[in-house]
N, C-alpha and C. Protein backbone atom coordinates (compact mmCIF):
# COMPACT_ATOMS: atom_id res chain seq x y z
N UNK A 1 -57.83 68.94 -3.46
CA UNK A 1 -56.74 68.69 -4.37
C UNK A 1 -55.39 68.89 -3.70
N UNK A 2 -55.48 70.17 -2.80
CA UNK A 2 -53.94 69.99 -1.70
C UNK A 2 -54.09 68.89 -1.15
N UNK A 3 -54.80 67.83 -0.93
CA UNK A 3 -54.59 66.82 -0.02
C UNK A 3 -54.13 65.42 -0.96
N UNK A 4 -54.11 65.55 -2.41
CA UNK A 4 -53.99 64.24 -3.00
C UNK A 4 -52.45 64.17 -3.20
N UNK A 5 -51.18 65.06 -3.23
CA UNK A 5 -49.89 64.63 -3.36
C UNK A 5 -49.66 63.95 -1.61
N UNK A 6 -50.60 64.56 -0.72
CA UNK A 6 -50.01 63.50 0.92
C UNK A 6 -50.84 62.08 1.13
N UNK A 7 -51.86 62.49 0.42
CA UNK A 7 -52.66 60.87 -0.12
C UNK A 7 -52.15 60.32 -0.76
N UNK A 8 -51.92 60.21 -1.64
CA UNK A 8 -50.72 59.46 -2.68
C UNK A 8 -49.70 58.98 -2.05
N UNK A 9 -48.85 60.03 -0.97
CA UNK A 9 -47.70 59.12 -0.64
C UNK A 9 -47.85 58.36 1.10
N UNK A 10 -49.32 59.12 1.25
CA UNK A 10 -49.74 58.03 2.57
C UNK A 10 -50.07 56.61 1.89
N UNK A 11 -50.42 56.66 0.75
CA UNK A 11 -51.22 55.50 -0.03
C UNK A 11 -50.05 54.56 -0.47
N UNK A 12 -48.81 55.14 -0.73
CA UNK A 12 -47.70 54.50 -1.54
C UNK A 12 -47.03 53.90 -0.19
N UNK A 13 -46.90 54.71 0.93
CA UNK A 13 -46.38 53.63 2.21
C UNK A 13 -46.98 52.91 2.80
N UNK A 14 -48.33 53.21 2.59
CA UNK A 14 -49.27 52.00 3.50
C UNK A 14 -48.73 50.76 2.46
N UNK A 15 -48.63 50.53 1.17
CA UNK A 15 -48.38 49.93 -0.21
C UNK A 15 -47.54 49.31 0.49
N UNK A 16 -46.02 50.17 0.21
CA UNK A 16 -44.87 49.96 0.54
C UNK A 16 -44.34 49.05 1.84
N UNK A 17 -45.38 49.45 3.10
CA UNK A 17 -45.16 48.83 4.40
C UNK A 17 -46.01 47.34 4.23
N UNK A 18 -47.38 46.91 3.39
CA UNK A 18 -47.53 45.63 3.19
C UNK A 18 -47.29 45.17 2.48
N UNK A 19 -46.24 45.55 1.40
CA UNK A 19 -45.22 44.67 0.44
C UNK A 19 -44.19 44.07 1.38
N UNK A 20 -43.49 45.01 2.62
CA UNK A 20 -42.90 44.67 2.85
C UNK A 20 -42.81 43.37 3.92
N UNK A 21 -44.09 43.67 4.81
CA UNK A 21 -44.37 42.77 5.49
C UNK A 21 -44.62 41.59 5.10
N UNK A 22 -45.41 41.88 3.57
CA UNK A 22 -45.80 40.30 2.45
C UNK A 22 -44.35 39.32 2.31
N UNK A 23 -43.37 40.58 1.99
CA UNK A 23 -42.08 39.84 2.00
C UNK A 23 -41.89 39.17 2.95
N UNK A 24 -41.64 39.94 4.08
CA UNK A 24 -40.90 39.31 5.52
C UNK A 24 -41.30 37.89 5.49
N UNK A 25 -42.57 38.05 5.94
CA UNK A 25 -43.72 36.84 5.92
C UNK A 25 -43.20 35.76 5.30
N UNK A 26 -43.03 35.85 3.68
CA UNK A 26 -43.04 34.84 2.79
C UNK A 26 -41.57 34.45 2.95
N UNK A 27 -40.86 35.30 3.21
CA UNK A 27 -38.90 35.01 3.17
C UNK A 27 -39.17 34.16 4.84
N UNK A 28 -39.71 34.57 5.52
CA UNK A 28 -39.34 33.32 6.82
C UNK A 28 -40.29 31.89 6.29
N UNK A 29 -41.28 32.04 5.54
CA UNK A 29 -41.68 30.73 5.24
C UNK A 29 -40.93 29.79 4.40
N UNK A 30 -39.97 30.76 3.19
CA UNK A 30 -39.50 29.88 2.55
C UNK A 30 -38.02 29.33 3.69
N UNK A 31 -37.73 30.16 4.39
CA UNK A 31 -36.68 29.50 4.94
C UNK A 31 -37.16 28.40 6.04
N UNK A 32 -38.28 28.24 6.43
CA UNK A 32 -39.09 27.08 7.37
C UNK A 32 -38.73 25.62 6.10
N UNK A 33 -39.32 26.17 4.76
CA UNK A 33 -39.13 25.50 4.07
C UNK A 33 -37.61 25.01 3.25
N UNK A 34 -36.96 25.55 3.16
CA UNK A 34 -35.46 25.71 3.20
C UNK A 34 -34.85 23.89 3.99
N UNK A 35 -35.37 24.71 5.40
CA UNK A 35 -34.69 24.04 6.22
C UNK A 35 -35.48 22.73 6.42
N UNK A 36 -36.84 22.28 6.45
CA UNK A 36 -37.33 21.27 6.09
C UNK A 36 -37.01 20.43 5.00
N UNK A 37 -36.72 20.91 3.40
CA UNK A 37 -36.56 20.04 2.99
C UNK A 37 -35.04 19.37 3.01
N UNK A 38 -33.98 20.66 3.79
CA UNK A 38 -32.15 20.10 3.75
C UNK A 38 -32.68 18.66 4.74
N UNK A 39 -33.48 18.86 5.89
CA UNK A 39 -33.57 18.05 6.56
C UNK A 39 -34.36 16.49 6.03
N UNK A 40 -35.10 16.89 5.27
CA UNK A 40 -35.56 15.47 4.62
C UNK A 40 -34.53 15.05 3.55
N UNK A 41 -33.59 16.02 2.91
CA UNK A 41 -32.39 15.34 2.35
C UNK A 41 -31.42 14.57 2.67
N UNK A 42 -30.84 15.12 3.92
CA UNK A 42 -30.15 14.49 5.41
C UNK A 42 -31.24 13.04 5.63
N UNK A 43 -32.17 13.08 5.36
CA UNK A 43 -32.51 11.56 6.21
C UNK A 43 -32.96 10.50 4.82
N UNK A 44 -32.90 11.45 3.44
CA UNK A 44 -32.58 10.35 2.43
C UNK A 44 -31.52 9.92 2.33
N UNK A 45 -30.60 10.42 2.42
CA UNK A 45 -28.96 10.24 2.32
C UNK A 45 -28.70 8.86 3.12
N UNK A 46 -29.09 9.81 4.29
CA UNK A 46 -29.31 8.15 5.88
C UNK A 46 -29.40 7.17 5.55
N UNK A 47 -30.59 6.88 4.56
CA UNK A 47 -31.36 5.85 4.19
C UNK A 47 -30.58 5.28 3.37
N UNK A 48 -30.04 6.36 2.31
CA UNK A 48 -29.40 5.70 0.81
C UNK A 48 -28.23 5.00 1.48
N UNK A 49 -27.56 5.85 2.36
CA UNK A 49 -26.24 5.23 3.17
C UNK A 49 -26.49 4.04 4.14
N UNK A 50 -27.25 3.97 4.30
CA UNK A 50 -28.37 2.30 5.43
C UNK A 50 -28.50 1.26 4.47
N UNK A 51 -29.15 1.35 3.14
CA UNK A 51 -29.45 0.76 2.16
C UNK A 51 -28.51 0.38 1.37
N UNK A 52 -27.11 0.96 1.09
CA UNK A 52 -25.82 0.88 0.62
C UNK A 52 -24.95 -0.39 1.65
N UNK A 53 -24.90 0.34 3.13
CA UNK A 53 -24.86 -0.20 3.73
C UNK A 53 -24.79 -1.87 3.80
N UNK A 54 -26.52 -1.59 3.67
CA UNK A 54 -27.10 -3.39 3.46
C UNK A 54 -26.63 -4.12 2.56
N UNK A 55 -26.78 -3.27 1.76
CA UNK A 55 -26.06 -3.94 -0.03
C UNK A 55 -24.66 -4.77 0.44
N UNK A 56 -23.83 -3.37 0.48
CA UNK A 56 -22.43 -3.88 1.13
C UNK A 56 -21.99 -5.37 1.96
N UNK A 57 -22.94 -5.51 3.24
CA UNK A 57 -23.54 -5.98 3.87
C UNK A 57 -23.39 -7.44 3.54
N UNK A 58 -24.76 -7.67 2.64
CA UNK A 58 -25.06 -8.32 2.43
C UNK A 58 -24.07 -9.51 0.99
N UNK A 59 -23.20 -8.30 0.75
CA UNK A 59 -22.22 -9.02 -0.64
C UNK A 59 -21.45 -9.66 0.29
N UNK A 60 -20.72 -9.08 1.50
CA UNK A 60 -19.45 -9.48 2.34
C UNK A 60 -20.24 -10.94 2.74
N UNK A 61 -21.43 -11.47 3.33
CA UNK A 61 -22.40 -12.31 3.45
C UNK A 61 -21.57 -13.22 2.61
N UNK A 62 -21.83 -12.61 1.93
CA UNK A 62 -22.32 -13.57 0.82
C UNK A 62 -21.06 -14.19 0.13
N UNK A 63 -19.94 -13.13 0.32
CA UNK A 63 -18.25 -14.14 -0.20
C UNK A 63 -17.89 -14.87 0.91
N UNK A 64 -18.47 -14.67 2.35
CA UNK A 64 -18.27 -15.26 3.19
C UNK A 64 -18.77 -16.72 3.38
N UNK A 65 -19.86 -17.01 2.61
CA UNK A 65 -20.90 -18.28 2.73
C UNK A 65 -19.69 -18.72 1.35
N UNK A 66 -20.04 -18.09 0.77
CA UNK A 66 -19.49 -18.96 -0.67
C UNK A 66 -17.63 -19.22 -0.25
N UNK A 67 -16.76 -18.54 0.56
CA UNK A 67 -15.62 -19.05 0.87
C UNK A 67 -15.47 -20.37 1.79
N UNK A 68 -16.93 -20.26 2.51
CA UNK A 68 -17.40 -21.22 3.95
C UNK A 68 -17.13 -22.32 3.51
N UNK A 69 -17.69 -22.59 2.03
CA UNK A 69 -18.68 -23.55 1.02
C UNK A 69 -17.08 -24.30 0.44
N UNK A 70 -16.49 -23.79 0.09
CA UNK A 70 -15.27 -23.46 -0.40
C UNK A 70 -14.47 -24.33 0.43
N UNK A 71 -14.05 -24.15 1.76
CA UNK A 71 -13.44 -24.62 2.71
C UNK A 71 -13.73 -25.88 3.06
N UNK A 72 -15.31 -25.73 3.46
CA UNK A 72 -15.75 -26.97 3.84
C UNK A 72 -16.12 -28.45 2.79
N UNK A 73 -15.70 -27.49 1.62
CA UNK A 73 -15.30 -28.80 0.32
C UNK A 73 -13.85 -29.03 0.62
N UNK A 74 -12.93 -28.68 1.38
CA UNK A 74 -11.62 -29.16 1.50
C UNK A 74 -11.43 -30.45 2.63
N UNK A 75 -12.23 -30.12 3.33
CA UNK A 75 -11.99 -30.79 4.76
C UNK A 75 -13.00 -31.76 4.36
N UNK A 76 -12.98 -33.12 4.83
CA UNK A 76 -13.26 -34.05 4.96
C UNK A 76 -14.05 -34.72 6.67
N UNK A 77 -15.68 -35.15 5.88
CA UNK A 77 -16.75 -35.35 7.22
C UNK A 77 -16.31 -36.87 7.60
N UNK A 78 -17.02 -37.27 8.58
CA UNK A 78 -16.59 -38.13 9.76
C UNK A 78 -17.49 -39.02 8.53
N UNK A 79 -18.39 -38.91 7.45
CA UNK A 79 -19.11 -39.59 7.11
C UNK A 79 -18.24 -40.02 5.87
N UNK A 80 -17.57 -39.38 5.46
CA UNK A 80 -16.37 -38.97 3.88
C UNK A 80 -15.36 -39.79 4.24
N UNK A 81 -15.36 -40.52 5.59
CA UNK A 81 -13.23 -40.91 5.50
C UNK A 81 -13.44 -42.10 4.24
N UNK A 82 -14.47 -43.23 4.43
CA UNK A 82 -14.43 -44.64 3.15
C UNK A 82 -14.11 -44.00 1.65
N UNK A 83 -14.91 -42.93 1.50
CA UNK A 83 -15.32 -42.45 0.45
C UNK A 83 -14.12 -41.68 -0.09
N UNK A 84 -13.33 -41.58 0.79
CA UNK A 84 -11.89 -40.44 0.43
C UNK A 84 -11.08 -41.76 0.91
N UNK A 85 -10.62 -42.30 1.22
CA UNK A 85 -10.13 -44.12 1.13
C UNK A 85 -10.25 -44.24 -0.04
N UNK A 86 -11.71 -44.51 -0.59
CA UNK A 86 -12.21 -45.61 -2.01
C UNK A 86 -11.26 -44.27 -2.95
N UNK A 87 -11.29 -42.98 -2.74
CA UNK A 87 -11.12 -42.21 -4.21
C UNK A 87 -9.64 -42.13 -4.18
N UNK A 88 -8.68 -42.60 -2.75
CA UNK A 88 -7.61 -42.40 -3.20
C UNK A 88 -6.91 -44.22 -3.38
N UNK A 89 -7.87 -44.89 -3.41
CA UNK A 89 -7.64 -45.95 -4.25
C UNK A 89 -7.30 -46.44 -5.57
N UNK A 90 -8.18 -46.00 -5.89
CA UNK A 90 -9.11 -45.18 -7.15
C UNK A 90 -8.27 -44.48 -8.42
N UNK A 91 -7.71 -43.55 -7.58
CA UNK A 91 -6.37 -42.77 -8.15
C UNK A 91 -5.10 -43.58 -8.66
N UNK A 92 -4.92 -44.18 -7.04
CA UNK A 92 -3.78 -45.39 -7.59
C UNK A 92 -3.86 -46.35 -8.62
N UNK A 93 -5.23 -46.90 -8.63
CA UNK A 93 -5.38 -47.57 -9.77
C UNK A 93 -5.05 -47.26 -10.94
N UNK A 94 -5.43 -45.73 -10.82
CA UNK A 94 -5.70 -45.35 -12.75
C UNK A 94 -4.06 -44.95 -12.67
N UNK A 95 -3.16 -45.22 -11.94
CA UNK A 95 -2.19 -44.70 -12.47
C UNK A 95 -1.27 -46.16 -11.85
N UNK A 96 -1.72 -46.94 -11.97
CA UNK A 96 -0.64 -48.21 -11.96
C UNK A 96 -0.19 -48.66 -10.73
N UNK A 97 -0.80 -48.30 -9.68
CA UNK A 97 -0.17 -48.18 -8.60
C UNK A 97 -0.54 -49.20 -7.65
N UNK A 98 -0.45 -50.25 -6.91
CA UNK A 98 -0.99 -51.27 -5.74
C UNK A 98 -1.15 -49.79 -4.30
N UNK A 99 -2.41 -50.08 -3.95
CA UNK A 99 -2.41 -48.95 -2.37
C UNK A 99 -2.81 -49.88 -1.60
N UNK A 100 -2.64 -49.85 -0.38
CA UNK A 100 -2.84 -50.21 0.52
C UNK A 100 -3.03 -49.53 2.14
N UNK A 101 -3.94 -49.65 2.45
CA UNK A 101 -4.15 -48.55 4.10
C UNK A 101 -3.56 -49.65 5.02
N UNK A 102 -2.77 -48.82 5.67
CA UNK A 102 -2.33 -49.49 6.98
C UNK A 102 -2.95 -49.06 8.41
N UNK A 103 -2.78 -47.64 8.14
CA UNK A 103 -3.70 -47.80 9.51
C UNK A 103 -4.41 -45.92 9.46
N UNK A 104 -5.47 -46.29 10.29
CA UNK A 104 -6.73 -44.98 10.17
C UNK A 104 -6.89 -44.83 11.39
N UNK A 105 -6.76 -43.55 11.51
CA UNK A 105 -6.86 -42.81 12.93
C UNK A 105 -7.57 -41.69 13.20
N UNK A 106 -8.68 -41.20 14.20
CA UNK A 106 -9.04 -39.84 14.07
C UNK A 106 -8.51 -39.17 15.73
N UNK A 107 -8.24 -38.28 14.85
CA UNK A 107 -7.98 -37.07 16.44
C UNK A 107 -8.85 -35.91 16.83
N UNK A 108 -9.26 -35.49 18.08
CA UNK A 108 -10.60 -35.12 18.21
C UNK A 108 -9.44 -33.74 18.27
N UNK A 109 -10.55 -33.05 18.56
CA UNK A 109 -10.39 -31.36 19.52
C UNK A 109 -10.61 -30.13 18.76
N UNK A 110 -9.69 -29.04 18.72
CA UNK A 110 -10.18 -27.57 17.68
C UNK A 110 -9.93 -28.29 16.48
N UNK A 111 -8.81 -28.82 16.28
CA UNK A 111 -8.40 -28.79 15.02
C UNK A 111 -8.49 -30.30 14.49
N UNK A 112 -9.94 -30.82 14.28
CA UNK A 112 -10.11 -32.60 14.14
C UNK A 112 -9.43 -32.98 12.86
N UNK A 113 -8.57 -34.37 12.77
CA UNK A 113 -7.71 -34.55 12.07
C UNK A 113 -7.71 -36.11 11.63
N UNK A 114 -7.52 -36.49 10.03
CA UNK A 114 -7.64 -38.43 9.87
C UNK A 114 -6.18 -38.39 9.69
N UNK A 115 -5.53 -39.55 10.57
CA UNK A 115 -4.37 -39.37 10.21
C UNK A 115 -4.07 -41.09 9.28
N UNK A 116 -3.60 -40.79 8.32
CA UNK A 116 -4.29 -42.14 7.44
C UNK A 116 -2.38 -42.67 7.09
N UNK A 117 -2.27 -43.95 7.34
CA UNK A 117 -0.91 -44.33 6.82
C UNK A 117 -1.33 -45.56 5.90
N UNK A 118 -0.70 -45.36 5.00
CA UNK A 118 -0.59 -45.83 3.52
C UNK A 118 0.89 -46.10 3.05
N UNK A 119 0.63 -47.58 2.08
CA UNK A 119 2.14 -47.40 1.52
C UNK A 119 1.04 -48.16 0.05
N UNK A 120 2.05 -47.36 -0.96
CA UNK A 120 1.92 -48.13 -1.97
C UNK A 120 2.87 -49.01 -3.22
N UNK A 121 2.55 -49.71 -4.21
CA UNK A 121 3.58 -50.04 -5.05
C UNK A 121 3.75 -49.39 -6.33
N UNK A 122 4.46 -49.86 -7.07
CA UNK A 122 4.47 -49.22 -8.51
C UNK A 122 5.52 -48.77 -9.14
N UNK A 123 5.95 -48.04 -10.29
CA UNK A 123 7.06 -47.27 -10.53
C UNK A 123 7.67 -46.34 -10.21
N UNK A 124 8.45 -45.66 -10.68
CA UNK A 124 9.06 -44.35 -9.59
C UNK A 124 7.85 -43.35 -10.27
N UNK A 125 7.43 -43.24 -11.26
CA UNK A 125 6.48 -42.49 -11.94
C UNK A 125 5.17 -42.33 -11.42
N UNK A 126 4.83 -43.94 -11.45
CA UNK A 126 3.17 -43.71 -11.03
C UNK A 126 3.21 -43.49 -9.50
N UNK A 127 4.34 -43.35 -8.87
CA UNK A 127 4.06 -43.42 -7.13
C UNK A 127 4.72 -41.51 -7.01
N UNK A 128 5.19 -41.35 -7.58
CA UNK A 128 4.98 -39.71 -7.85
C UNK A 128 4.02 -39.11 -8.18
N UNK A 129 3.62 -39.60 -9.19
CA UNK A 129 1.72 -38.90 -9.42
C UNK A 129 1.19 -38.83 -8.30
N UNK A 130 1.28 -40.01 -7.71
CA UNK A 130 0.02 -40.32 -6.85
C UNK A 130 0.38 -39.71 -5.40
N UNK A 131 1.57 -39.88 -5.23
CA UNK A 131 1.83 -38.49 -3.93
C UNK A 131 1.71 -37.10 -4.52
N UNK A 132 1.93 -36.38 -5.81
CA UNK A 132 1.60 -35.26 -5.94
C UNK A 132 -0.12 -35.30 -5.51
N UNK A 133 -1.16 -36.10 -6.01
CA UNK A 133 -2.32 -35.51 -6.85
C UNK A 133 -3.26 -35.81 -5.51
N UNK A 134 -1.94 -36.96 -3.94
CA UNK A 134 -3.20 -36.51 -2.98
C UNK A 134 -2.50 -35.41 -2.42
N UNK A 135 -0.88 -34.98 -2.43
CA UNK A 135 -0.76 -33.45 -1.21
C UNK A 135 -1.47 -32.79 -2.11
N UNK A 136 -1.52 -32.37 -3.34
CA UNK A 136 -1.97 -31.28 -3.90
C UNK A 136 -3.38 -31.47 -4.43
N UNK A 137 -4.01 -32.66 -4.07
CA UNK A 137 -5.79 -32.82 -4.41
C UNK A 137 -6.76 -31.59 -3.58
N UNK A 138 -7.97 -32.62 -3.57
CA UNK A 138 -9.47 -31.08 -3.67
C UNK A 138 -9.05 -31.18 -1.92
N UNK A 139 -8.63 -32.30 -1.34
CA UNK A 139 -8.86 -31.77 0.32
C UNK A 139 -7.67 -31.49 0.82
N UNK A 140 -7.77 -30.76 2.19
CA UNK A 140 -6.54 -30.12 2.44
C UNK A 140 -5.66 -30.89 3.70
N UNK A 141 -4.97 -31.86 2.94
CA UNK A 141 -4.01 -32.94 3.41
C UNK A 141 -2.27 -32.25 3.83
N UNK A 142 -1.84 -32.63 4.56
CA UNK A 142 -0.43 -32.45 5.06
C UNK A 142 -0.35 -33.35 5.07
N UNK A 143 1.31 -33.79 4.27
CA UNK A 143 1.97 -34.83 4.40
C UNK A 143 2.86 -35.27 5.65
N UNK A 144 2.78 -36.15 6.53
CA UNK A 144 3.23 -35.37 8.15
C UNK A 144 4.68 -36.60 7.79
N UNK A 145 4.79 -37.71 6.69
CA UNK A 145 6.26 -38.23 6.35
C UNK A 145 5.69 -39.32 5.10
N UNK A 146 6.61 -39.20 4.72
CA UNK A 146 6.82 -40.38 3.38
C UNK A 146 8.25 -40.92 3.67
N UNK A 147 8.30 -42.12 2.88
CA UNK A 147 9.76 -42.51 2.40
C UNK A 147 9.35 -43.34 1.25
N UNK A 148 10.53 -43.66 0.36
CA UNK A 148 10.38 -44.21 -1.08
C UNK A 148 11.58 -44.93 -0.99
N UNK A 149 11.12 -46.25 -1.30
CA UNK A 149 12.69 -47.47 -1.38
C UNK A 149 12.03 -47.87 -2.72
N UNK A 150 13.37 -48.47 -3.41
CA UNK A 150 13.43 -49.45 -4.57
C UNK A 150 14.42 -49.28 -5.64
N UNK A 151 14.24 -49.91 -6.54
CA UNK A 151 15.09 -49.57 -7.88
C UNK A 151 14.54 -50.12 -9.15
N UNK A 152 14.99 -49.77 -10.00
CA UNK A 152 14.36 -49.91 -11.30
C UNK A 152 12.64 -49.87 -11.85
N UNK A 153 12.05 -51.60 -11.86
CA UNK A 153 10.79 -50.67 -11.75
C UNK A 153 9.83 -51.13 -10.62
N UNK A 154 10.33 -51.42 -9.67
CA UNK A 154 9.37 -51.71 -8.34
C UNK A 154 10.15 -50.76 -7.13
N UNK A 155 8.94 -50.00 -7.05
CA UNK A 155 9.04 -49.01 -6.02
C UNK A 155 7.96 -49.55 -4.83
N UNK A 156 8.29 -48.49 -3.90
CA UNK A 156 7.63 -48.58 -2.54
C UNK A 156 7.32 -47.19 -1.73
N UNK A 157 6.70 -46.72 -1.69
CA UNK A 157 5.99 -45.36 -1.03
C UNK A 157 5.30 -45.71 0.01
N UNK A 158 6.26 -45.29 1.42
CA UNK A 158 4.83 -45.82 2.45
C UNK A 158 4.93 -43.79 2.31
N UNK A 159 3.71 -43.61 3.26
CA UNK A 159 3.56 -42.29 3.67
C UNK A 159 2.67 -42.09 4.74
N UNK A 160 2.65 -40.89 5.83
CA UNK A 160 1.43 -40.61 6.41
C UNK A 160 0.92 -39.55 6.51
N UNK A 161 -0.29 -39.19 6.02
CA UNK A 161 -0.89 -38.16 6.27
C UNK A 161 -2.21 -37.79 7.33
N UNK A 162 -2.18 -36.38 7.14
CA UNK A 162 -2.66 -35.31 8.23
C UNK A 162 -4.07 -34.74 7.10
N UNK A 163 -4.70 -35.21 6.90
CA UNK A 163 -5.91 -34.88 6.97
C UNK A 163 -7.17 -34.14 7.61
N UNK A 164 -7.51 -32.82 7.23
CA UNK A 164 -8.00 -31.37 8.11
C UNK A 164 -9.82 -32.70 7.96
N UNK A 165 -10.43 -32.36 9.27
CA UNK A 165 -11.85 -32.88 9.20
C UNK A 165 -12.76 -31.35 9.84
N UNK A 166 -13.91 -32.11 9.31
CA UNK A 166 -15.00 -31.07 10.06
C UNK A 166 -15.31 -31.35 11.26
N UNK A 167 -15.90 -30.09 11.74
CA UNK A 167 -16.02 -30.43 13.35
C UNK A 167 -17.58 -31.13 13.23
């Protein structure tokens, strides 16, 4: 019976010393684990930021095709000059106007170009339309000179333009 209060507290530190070790143990595992999962967070992030990325990516793509699309409806193909002739005929007609092409030219290099001279007839009215609606039509024309003679109601518009082509 003298020996059970030093049993007891041999018994309570043997206790005490594999609680504590249970701890140690388990506190370095959770920090193995700790640091494993910051690290699989770090490489979702990666991913989400890769995948964002792409997204991003793939929108800039994509205003880029659709501005491409955009452009290359302005400019006029080597196959388009009759067809952009016939429509700015076409125009003149519906607005009263006699057209006539004088002369069609293409210029090669970076910047390929129809350089188209035209004169037409008509009133001071309908030969205003019809120079607004081709500088300011769907393709992207520079007017490189005009002049306008007449009086009352017979006018005369020669002009020449600078017409952007595809390469």
């Amino acid at each position: 019976m003298k020996n059970k209060p030093l049993f007891i507290l041999l018994l309570s530190g043997a206790l005490l010393l594999s609680l504590s070790a249970t701890y140690y143990l388990l506190s370095q595992q959770v920090t193995v684990m700790k640091q494993t999962a910051f690290e699989k967070g770090q490489a979702v992030i990666a991913a989400s930021e890769k995948v964002l990325s792409y997204s991003e990516k793939h929108e800039v793509v994509s205003a880029l095709s659709s501005q491409e699309e955009r452009i290359r409806g302005r400019l006029v193909g080597q196959e388009e000059v009759v067809l952009f002739i016939e429509s700015l005929e076409t125009t003149a007609r519906a607005l009263n106007a006699e057209f006539e092409v004088v002369s069609v030219e293409t210029e090669k290099g970076d910047d390929p170009r129809l350089i188209l001279s035209y004169r037409a007839r008509g009133t001071f009215n309908s030969l205003m339309q019809l120079h607004t609606s081709i500088e300011f039509g769907t393709k992207s024309t520079h007017v490189a000179s005009v002049s306008l003679d007449g009086e009352g109601l017979q006018w005369t518009l020669a002009s020449v333009l600078s017409v952007s082509m595809r390469k």
